[in-house]
C-alpha atoms as a PDB file:
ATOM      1  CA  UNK A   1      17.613   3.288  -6.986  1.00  0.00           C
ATOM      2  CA  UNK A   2      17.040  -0.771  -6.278  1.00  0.00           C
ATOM      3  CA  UNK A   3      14.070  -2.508  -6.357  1.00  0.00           C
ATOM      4  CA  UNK A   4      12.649  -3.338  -2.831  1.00  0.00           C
ATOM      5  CA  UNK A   5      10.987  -6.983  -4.605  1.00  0.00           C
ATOM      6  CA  UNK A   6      13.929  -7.610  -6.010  1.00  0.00           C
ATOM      7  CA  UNK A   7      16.590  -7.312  -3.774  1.00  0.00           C
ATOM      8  CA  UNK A   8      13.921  -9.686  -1.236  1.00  0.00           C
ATOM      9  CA  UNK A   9      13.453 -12.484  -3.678  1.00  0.00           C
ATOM     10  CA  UNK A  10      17.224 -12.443  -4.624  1.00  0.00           C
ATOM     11  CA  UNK A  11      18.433 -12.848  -1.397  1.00  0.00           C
ATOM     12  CA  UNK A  12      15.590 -14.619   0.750  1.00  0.00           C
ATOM     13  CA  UNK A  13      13.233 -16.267  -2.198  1.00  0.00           C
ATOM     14  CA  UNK A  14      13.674 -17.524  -5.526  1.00  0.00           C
ATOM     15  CA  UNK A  15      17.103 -16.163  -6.216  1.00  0.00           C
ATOM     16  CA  UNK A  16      18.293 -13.524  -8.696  1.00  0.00           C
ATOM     17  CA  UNK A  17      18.311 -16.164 -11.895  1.00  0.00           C
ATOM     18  CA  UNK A  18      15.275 -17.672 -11.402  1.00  0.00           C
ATOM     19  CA  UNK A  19      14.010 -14.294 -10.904  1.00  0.00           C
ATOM     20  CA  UNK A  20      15.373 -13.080 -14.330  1.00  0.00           C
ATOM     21  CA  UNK A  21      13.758 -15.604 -15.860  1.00  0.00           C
ATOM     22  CA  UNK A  22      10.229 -14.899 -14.580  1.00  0.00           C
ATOM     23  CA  UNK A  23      10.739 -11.215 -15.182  1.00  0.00           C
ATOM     24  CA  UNK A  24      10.975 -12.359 -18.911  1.00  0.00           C
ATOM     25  CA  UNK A  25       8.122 -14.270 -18.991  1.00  0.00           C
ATOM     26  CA  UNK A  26       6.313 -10.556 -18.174  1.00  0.00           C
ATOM     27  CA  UNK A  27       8.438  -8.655 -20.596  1.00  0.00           C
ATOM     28  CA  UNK A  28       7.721 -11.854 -23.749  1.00  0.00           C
ATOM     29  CA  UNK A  29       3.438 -11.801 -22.464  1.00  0.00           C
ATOM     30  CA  UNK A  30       3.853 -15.567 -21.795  1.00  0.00           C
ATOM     31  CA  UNK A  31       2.897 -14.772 -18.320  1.00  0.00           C
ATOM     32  CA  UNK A  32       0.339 -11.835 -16.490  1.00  0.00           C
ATOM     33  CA  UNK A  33       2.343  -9.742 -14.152  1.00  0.00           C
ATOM     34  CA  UNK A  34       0.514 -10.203 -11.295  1.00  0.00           C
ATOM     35  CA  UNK A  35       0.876 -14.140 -11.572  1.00  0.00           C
ATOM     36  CA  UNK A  36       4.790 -13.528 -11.709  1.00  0.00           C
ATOM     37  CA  UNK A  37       5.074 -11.308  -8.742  1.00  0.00           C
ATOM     38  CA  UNK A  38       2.455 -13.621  -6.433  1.00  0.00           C
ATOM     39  CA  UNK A  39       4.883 -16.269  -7.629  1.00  0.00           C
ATOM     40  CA  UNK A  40       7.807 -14.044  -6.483  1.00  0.00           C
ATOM     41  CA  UNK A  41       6.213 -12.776  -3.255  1.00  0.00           C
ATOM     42  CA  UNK A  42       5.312 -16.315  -2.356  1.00  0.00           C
ATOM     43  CA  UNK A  43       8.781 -17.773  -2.599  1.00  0.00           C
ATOM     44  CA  UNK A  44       9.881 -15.692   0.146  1.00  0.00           C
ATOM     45  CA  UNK A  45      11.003 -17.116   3.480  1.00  0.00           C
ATOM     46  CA  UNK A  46      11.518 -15.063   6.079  1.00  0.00           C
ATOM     47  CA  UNK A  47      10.402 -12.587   8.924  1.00  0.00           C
ATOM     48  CA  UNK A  48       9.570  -9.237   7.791  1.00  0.00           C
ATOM     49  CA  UNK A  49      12.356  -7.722  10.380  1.00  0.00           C
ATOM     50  CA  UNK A  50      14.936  -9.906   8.711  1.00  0.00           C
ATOM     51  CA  UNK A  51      14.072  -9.347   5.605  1.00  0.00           C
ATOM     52  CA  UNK A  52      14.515  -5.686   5.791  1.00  0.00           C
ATOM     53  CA  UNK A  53      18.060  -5.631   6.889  1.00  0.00           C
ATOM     54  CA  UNK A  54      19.202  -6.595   3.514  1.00  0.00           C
ATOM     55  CA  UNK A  55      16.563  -3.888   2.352  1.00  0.00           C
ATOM     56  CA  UNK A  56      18.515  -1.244   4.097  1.00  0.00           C
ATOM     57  CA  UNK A  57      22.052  -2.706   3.212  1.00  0.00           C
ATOM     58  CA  UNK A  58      21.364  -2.597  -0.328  1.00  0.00           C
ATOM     59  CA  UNK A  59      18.926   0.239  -0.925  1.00  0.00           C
ATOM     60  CA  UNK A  60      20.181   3.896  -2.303  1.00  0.00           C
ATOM     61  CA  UNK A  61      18.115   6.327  -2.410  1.00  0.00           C
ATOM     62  CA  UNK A  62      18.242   8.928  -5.358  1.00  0.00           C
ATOM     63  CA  UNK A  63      20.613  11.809  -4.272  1.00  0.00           C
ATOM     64  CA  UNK A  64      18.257  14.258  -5.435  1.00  0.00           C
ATOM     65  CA  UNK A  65      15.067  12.830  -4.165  1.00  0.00           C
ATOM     66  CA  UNK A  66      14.651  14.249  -0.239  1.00  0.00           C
ATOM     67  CA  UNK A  67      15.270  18.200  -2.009  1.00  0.00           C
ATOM     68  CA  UNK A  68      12.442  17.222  -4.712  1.00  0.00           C
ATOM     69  CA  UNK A  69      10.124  15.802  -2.081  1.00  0.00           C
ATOM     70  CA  UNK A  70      10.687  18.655   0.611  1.00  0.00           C
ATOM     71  CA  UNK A  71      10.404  21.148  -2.692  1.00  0.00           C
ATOM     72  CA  UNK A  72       7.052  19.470  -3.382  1.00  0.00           C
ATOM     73  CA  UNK A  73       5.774  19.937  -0.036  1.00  0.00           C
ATOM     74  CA  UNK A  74       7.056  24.052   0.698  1.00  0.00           C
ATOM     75  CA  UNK A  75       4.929  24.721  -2.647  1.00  0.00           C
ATOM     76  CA  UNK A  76       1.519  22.522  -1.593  1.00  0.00           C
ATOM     77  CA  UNK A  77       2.144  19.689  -4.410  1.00  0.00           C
ATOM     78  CA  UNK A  78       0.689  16.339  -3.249  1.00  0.00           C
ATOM     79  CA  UNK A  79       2.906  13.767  -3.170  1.00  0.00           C
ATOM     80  CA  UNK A  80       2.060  10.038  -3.686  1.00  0.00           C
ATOM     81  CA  UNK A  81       4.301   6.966  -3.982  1.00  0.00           C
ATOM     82  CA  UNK A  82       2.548   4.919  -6.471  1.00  0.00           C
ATOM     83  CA  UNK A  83       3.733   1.270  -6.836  1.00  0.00           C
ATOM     84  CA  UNK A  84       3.040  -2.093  -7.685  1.00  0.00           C
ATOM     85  CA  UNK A  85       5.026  -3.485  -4.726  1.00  0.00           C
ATOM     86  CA  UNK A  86       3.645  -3.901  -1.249  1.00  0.00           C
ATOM     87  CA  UNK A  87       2.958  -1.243   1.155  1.00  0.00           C
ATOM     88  CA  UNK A  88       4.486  -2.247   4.161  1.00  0.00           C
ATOM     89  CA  UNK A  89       7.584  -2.282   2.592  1.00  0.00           C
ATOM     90  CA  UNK A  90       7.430   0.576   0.844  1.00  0.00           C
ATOM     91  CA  UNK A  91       6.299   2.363   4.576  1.00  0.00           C
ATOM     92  CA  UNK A  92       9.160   1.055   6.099  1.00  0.00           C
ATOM     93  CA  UNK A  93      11.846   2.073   3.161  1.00  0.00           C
ATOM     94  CA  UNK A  94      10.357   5.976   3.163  1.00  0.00           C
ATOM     95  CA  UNK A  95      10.380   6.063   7.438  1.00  0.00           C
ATOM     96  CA  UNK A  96      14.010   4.351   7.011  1.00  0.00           C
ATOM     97  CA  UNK A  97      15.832   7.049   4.585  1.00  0.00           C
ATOM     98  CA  UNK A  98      13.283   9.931   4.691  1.00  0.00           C
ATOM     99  CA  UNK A  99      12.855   9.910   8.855  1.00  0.00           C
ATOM    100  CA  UNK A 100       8.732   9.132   9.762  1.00  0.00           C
ATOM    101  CA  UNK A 101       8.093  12.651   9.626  1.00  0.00           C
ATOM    102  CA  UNK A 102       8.920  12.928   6.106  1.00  0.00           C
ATOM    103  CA  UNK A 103       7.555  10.263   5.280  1.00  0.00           C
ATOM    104  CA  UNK A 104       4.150  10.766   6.890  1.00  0.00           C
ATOM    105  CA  UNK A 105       3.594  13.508   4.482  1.00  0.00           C
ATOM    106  CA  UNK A 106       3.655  10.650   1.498  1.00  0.00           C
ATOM    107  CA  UNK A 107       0.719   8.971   0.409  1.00  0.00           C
ATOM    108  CA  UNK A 108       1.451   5.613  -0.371  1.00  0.00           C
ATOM    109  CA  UNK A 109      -0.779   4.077  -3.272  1.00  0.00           C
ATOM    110  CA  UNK A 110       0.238  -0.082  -3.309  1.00  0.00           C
ATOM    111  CA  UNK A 111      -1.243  -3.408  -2.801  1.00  0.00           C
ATOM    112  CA  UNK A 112      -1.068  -4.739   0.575  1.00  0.00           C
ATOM    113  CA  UNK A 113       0.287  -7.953   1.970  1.00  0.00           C
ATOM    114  CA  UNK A 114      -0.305 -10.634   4.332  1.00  0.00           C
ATOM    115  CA  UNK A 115       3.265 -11.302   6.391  1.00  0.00           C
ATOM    116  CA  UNK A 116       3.148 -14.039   8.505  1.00  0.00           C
ATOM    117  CA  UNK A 117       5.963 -14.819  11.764  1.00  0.00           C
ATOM    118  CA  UNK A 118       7.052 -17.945  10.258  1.00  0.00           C
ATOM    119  CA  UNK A 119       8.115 -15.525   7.413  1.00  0.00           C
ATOM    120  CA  UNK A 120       5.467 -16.358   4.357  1.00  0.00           C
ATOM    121  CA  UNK A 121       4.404 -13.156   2.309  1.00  0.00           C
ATOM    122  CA  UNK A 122       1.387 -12.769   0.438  1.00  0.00           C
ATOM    123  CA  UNK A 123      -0.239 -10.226  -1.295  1.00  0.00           C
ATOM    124  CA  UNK A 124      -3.196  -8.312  -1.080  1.00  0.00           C
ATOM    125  CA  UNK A 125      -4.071  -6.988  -4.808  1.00  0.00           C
ATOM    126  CA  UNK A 126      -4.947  -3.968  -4.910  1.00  0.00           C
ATOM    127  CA  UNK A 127      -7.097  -4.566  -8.227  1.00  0.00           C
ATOM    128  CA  UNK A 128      -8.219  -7.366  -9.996  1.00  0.00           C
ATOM    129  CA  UNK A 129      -6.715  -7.565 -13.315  1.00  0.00           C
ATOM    130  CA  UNK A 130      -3.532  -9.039 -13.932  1.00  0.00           C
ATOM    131  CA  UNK A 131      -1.342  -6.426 -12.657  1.00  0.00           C
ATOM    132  CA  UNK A 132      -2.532  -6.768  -9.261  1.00  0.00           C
ATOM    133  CA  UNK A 133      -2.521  -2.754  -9.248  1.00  0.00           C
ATOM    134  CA  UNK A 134      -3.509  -1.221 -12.260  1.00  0.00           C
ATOM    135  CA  UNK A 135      -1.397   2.222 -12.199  1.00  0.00           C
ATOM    136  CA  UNK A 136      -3.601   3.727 -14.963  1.00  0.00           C
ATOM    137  CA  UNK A 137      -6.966   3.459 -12.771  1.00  0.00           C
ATOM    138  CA  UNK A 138      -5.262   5.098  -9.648  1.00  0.00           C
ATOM    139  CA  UNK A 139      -3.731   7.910 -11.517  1.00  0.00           C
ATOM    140  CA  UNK A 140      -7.424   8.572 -12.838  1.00  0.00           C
ATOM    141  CA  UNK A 141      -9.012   8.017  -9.279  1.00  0.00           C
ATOM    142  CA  UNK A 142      -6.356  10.444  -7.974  1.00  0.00           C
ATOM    143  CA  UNK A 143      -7.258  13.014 -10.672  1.00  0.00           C
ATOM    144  CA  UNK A 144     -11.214  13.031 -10.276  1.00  0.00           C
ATOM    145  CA  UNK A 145     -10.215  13.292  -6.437  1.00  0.00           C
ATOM    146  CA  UNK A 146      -8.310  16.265  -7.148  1.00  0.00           C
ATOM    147  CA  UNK A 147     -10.643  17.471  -9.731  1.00  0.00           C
ATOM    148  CA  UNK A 148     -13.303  17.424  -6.937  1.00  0.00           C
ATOM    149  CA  UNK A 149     -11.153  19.748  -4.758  1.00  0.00           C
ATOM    150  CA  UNK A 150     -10.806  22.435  -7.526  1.00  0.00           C
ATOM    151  CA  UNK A 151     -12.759  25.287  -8.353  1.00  0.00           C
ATOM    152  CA  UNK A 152     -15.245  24.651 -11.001  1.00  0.00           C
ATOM    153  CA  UNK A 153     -13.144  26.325 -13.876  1.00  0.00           C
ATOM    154  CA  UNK A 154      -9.909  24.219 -12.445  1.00  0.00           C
ATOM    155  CA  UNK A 155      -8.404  21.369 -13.904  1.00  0.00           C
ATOM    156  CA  UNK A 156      -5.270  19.484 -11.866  1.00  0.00           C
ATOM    157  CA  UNK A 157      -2.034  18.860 -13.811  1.00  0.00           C
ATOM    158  CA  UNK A 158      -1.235  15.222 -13.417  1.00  0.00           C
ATOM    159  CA  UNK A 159       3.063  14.614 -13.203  1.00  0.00           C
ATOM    160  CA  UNK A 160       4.145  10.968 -13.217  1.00  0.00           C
ATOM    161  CA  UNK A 161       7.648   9.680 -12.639  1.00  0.00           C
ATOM    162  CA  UNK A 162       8.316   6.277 -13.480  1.00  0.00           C
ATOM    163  CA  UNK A 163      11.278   3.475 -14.861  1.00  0.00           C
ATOM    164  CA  UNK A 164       9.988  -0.030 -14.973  1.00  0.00           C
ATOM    165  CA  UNK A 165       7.037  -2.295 -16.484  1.00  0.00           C
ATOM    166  CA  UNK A 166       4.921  -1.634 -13.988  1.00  0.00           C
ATOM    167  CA  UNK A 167       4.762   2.256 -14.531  1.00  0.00           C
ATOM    168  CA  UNK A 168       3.969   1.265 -18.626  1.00  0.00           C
ATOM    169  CA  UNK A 169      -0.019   1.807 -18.264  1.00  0.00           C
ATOM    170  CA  UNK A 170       0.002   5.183 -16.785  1.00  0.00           C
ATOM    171  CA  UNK A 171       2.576   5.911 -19.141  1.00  0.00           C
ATOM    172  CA  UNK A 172      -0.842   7.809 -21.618  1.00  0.00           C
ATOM    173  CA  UNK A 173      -2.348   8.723 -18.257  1.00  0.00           C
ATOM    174  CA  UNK A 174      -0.573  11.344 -16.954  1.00  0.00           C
ATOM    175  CA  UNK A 175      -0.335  15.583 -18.199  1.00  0.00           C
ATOM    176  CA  UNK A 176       3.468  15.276 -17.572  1.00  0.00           C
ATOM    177  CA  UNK A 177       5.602  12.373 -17.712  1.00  0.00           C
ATOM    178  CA  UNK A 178       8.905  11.719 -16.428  1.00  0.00           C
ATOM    179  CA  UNK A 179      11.267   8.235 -17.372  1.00  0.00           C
ATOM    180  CA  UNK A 180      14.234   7.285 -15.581  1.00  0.00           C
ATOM    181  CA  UNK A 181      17.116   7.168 -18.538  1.00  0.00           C
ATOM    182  CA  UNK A 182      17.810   3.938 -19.860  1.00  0.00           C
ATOM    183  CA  UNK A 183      15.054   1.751 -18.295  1.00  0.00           C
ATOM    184  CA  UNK A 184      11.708  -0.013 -19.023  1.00  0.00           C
ATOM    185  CA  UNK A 185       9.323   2.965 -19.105  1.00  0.00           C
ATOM    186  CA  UNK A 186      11.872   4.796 -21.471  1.00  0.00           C
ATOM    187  CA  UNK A 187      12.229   1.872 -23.656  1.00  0.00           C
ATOM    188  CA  UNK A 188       8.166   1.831 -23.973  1.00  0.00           C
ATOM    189  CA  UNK A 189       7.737   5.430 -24.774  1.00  0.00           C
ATOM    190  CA  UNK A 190       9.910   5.220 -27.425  1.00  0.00           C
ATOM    191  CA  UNK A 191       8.964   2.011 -29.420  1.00  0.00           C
ATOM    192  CA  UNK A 192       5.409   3.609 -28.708  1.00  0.00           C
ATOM    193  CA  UNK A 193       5.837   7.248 -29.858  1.00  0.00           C
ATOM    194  CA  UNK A 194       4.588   9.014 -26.081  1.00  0.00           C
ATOM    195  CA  UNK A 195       5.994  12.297 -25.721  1.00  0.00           C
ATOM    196  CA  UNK A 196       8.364  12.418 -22.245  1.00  0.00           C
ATOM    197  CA  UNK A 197      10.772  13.931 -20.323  1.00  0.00           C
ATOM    198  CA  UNK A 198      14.071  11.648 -19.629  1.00  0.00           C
ATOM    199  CA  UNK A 199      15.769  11.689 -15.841  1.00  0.00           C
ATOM    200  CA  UNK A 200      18.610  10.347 -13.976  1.00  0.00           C
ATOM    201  CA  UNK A 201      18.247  11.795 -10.549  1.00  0.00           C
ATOM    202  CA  UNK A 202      15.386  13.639  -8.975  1.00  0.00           C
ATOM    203  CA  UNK A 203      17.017  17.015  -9.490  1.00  0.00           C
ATOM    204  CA  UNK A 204      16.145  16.960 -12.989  1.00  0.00           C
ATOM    205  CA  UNK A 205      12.741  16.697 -12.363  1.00  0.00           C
ATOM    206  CA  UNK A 206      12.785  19.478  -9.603  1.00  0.00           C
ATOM    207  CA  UNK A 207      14.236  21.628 -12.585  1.00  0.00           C
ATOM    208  CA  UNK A 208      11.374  21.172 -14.893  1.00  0.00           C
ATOM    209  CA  UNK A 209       8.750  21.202 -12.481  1.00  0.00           C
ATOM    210  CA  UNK A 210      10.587  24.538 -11.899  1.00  0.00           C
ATOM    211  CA  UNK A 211       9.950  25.756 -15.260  1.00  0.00           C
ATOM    212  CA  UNK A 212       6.539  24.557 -15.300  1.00  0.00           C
ATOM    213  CA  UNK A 213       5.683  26.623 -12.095  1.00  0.00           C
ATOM    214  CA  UNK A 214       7.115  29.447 -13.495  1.00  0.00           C
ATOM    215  CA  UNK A 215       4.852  29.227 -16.370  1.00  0.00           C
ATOM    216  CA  UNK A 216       2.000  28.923 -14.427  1.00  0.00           C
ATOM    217  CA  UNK A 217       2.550  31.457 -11.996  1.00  0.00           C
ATOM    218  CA  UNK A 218       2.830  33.168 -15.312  1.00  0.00           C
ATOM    219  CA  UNK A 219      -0.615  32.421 -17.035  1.00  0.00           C
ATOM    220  CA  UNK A 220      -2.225  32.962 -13.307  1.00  0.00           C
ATOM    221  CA  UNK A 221      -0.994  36.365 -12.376  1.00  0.00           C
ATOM    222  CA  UNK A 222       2.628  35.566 -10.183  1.00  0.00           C
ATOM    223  CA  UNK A 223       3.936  34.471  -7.403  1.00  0.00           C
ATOM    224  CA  UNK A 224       1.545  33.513  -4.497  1.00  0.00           C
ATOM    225  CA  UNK A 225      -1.320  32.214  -6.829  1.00  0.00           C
ATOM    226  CA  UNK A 226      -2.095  29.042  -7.007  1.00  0.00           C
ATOM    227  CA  UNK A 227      -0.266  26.675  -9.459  1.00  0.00           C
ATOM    228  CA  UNK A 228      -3.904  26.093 -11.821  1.00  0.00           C
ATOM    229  CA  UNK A 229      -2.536  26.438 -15.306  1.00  0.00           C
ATOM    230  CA  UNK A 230      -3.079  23.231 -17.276  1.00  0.00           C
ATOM    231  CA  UNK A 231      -3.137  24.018 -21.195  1.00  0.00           C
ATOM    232  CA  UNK A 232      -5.228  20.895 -21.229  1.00  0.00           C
ATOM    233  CA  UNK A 233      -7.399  22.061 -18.897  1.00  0.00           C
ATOM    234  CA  UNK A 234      -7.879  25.879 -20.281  1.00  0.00           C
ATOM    235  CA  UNK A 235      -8.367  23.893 -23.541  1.00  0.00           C
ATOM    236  CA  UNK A 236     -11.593  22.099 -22.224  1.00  0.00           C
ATOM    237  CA  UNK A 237     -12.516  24.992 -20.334  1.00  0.00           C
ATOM    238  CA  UNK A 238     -12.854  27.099 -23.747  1.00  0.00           C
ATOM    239  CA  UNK A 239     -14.268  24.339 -25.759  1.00  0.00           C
ATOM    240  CA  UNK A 240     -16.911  23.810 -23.224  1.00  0.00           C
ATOM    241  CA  UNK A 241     -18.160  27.146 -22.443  1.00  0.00           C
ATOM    242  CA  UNK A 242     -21.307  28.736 -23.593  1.00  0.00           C
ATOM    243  CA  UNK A 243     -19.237  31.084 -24.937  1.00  0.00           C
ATOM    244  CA  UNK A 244     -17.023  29.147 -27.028  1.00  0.00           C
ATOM    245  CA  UNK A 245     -20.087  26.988 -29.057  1.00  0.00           C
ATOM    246  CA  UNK A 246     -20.701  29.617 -31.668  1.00  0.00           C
ATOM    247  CA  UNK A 247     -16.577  30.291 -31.696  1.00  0.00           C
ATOM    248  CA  UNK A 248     -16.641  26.335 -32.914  1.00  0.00           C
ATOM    249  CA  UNK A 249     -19.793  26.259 -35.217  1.00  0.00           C
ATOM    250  CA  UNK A 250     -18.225  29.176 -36.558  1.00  0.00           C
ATOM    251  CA  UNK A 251     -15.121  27.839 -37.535  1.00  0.00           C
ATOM    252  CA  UNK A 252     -16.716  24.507 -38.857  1.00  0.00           C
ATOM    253  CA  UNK A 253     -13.689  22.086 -37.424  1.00  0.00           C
ATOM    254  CA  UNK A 254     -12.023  22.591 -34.504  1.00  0.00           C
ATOM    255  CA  UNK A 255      -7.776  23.282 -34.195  1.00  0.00           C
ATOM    256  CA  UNK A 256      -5.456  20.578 -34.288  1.00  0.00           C
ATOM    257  CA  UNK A 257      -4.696  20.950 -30.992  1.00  0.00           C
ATOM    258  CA  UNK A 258      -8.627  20.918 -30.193  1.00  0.00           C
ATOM    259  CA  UNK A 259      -9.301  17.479 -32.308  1.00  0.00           C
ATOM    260  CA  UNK A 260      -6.288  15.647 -30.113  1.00  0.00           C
ATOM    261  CA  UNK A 261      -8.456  16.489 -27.182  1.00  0.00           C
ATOM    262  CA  UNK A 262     -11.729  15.848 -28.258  1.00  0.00           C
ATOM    263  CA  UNK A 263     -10.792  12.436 -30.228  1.00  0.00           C
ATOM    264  CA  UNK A 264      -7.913  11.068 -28.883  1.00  0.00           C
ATOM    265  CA  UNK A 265      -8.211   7.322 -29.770  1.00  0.00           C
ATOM    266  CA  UNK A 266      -9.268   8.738 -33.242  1.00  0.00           C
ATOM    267  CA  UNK A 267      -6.605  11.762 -34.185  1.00  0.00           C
ATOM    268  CA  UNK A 268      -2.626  11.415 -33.178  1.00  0.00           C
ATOM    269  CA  UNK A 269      -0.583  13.963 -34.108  1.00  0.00           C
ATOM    270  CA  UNK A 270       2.981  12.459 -35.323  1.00  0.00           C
ATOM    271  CA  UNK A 271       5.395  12.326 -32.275  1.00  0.00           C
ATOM    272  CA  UNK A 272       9.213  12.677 -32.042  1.00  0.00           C
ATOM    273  CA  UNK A 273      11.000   9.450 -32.228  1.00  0.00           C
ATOM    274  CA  UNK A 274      14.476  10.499 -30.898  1.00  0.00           C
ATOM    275  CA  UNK A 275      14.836  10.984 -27.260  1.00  0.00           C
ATOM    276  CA  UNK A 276      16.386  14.409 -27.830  1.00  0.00           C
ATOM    277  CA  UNK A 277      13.348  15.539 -29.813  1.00  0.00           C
ATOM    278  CA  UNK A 278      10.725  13.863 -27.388  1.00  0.00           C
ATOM    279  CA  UNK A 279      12.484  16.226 -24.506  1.00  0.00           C
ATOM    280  CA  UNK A 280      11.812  19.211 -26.490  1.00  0.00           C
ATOM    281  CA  UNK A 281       8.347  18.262 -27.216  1.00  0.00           C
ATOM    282  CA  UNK A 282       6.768  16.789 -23.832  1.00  0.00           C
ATOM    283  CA  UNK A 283       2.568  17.713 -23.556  1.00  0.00           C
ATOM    284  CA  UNK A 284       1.999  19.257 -20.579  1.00  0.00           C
END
């Protein structure tokens, strides 16, 4: 529920107000994010040890998060903790409050880090741009990897979960997307019109993922068969076929729904703008 950076640098670096005032700098553009957080990272002072003990006094983890995660893995969803923190940390946190046999099951997707004994901490970007780790290019990495594991008429359904700045560029990337109620992320999809499903604890998401498996299990024939449906996907797949070519010459402009996927930068449907409307609305 806490931010692992964040409680470090308030307590062993720069201290919560100076802190505040560099997380402006991100939010106003005067500053790139990755320059912020090396600046951060970098003003730390102490053992790695040490500096997890405040870590693990201070960190909650989201009541409904270990039933999500062990939901995940008894119905063969991959799991990935994707962050723009460091991974060591982040290791440490999920082997902490999950137990190391949970928490091997988690792929962690971070930059690394540098953490010397006299207790300096530097990172190891995991792209460079100036995030440091560009969320948008390893939730498309992740889905051609998964695309390369499915059948040749499969497509992957992509579900992202996010709250802060950092999550804002996969924000367009992702089939499903999930923001934490009242934070950053939520903020950004609605000054920015993206279609989303609000949260405050990991047992809402477990719920809709719910329904969505349902649905699937659904389109694919019940329980037992693989969780494939992706209207997205079945979309392409019927656009692309052999068969479907005349179907589209035919009709001499493709369906709404059709042009969105074929043209996004070019055709936007118009999106909610209440949170209450975007719920009822999310593109799967």
């Amino acid at each position: 529920m806490q931010d692992t950076g964040h409680i470090l640098f308030d307590n062993h670096g720069c201290g919560e107000e100076a802190r505040t005032k560099l997380d402006e700098q991100i939010r106003n553009g005067e500053r790139s994010f990755r320059e912020v957080s090396e600046e951060m990272w970098g003003s730390l002072n102490i053992p790695f040890d040490d500096g997890f003990i405040v870590m693990e006094k201070n960190l909650e983890i989201d009541p409904g998060f270990r039933e999500f995660h062990q939901y995940c893995l008894a119905n063969g969803f991959p799991f990935n903790v994707i962050s723009a923190g460091l991974k060591p940390v982040l290791r440490r946190v999920l082997d902490t409050f999950l137990g190391e046999a949970a928490s091997s099951s988690i792929d962690i997707v971070a930059n690394d880090a540098t953490i010397e004994d006299d207790g300096s901490w530097k990172p190891i970007w995991r792209h460079d741009t100036d995030l440091g780790h560009d969320k948008a290019l390893s939730v498309n990495e992740a889905r051609a990897a998964a695309q390369a594991e499915c059948l040749p008429d499969e497509m992957p359904l992509i579900v992202f979960i996010g709250d802060g700045v950092s999550d804002l560029p996969a924000a367009r990337e992702a089939d499903v997307l999930f923001a934490r109620r009242g934070l950053r992320l939520e903020e950004y999809c609605i000054e920015h019109s993206i279609a989303y499903t609000p949260f405050d604890t990991f047992a809402d998401i477990k719920a809709e993922i719910q329904k969505l498996s349902a649905e699937d299990q659904a389109k694919t024939g019940g329980v037992g068969k693989p969780v494939r449906y992706n209207p997205r996907a079945n979309l392409w797949r019927r656009i692309s076929s052999k068969e479907a070519v005349p179907t589209l010459m035919a009709a001499a402009t493709p369906s709404r729904e059709e042009k969105m996927f074929l043209w996004p930068e070019t055709f936007s449907e118009e999106r909610p703008s209440t949170i209450q409307e975007s719920e009822e609305t999310v593109a799967v």
